[in-house]
N, C-alpha and C. Protein backbone atom coordinates (compact mmCIF):
# COMPACT_ATOMS: atom_id res chain seq x y z
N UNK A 1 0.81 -1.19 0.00
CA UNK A 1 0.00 0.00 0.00
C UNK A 1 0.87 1.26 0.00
N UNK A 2 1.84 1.42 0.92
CA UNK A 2 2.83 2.28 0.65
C UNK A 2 3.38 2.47 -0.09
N UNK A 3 3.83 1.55 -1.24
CA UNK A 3 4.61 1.62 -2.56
C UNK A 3 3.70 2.50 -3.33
N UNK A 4 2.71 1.78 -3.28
CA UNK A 4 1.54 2.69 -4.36
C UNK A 4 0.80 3.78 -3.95
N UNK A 5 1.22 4.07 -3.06
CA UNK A 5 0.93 5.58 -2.64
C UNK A 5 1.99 6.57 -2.88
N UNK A 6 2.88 5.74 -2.46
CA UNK A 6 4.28 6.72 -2.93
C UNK A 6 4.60 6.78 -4.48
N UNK A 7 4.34 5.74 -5.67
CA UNK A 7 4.28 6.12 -6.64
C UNK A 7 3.23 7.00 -7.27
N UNK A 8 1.71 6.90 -6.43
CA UNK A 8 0.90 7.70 -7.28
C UNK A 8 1.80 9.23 -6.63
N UNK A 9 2.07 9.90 -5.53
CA UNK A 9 2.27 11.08 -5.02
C UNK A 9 3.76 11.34 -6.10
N UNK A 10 4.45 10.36 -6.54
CA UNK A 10 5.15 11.22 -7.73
C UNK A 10 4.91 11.81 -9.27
N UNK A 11 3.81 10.67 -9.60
CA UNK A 11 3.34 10.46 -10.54
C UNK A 11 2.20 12.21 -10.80
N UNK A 12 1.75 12.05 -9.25
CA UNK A 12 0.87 13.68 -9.59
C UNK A 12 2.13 14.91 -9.56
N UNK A 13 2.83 14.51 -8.74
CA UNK A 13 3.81 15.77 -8.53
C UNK A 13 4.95 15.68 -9.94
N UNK A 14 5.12 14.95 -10.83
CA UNK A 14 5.60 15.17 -12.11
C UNK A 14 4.32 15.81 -12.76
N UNK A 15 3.07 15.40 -13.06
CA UNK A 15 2.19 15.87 -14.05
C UNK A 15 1.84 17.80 -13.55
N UNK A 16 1.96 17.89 -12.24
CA UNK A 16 1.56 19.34 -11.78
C UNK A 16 2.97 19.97 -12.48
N UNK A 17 4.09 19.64 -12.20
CA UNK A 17 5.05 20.50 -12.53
C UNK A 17 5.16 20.20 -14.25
N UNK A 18 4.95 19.38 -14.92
CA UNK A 18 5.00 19.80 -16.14
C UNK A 18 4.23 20.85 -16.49
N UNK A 19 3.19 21.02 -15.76
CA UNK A 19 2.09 22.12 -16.48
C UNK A 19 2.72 23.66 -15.93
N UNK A 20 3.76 24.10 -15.60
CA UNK A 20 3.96 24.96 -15.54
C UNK A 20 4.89 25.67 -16.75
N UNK A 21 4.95 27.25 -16.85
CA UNK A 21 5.39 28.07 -17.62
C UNK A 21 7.03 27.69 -17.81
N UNK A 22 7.50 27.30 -16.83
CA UNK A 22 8.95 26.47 -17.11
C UNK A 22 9.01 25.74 -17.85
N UNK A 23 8.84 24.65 -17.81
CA UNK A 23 8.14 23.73 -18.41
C UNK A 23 7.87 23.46 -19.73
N UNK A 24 6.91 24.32 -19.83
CA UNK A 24 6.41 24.59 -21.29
C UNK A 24 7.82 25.65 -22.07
N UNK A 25 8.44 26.56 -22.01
CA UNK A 25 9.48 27.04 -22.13
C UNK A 25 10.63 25.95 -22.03
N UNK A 26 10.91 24.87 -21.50
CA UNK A 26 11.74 23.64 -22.09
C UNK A 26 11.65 23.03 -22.93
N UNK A 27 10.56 22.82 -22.96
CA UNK A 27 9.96 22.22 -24.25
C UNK A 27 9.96 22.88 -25.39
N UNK A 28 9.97 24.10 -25.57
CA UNK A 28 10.07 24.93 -26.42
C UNK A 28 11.76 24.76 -27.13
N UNK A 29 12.46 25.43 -25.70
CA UNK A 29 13.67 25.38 -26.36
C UNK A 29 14.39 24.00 -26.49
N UNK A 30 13.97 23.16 -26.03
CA UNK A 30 14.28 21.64 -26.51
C UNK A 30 14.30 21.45 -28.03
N UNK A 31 12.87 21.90 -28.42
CA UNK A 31 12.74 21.62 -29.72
C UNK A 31 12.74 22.49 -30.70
N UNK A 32 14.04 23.71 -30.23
CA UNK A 32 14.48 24.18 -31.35
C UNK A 32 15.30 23.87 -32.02
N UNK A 33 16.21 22.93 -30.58
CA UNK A 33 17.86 22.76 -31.52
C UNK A 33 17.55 21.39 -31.88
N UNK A 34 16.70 20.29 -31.25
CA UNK A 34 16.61 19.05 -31.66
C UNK A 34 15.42 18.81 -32.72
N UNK A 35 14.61 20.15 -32.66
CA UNK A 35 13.03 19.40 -33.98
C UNK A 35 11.93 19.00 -33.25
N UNK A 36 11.20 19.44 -33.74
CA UNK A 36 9.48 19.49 -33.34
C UNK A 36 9.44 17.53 -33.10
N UNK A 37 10.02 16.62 -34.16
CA UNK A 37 9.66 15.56 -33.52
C UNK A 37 10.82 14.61 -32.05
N UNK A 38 11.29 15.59 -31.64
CA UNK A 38 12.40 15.06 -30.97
C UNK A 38 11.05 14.83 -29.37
N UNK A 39 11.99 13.66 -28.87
CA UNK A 39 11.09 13.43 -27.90
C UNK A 39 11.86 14.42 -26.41
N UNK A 40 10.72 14.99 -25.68
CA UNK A 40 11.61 16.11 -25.02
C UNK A 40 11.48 15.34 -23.44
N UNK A 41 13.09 15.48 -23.09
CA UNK A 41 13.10 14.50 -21.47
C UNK A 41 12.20 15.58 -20.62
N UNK A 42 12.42 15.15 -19.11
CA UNK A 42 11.33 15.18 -18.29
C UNK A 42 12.07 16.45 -17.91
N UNK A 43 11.18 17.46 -17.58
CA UNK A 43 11.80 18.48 -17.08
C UNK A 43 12.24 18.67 -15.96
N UNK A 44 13.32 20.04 -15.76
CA UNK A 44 14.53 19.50 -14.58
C UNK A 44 13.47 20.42 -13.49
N UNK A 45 14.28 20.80 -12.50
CA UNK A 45 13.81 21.27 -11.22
C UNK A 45 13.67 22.85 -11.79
N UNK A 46 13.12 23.60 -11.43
CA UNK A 46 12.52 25.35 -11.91
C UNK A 46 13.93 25.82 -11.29
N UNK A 47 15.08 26.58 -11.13
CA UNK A 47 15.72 27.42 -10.72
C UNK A 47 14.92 28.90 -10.07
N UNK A 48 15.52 29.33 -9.68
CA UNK A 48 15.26 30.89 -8.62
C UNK A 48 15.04 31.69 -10.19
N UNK A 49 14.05 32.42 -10.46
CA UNK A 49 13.83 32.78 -11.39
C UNK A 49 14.76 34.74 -11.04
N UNK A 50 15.61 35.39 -11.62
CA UNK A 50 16.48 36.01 -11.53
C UNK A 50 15.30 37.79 -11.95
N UNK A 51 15.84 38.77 -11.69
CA UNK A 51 14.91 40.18 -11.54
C UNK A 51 14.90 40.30 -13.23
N UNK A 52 13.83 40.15 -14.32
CA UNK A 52 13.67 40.90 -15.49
C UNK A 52 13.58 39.71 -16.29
N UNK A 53 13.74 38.47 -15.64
CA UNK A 53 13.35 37.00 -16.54
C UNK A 53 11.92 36.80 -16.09
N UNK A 54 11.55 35.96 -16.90
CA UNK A 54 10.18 35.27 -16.55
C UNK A 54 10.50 33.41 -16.48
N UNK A 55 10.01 32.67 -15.92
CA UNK A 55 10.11 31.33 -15.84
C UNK A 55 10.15 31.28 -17.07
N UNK A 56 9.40 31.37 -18.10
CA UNK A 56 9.34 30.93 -19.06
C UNK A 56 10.75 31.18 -20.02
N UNK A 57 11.48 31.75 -20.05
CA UNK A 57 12.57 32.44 -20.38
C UNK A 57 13.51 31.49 -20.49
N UNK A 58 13.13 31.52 -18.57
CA UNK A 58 14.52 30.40 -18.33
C UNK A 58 14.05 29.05 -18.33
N UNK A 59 12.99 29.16 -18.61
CA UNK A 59 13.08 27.49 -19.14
C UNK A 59 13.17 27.05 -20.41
N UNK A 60 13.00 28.36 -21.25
CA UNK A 60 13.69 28.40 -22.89
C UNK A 60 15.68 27.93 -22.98
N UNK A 61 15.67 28.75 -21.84
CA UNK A 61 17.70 28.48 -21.39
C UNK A 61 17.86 27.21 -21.60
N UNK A 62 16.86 26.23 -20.33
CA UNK A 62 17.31 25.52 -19.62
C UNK A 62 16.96 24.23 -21.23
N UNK A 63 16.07 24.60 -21.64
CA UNK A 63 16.15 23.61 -23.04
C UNK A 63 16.86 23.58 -23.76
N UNK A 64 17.44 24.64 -23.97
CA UNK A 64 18.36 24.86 -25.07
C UNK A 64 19.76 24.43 -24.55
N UNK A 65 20.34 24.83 -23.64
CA UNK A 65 21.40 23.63 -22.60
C UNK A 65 21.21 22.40 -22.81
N UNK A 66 19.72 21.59 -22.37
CA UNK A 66 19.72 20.32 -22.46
C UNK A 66 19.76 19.36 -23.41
N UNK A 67 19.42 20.62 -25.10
CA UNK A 67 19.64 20.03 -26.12
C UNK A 67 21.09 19.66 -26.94
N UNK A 68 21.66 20.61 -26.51
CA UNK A 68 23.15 20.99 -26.57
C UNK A 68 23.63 20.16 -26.17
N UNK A 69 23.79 19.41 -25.04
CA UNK A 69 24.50 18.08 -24.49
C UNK A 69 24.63 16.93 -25.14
């Protein structure tokens, strides 16, 4: 019972954080340098969003880094 409680409580806490503006901005810049059909990994942890960025920004960064690798 504990196993499967502890997998559903990750399972929601991955699907909530994909839906955020980070997120969606990884995905973005994921699939500029790799292509609309590239499959895009799971997104990383949000960073401290910095004075004059928007999440979304830096999660354009943070794709474009991850594609690069």
């Amino acid at each position: 019972m504990r196993k499967t409680l502890l997998i559903f409580l990750l399972l929601t806490a991955a699907a909530a954080s994909a839906a955020s503006p980070f997120c969606d901005g990884f995905a973005q810049g994921f699939k500029s340098i790799k292509g609309n059909m590239a499959m895009v990994p799971m997104c990383p942890l949000e960073p401290l969003t910095p004075l004059g960025k928007t999440p979304f920004q830096m999660g354009i960064l943070a794709g474009i880094r991850a594609a690069q690798r």
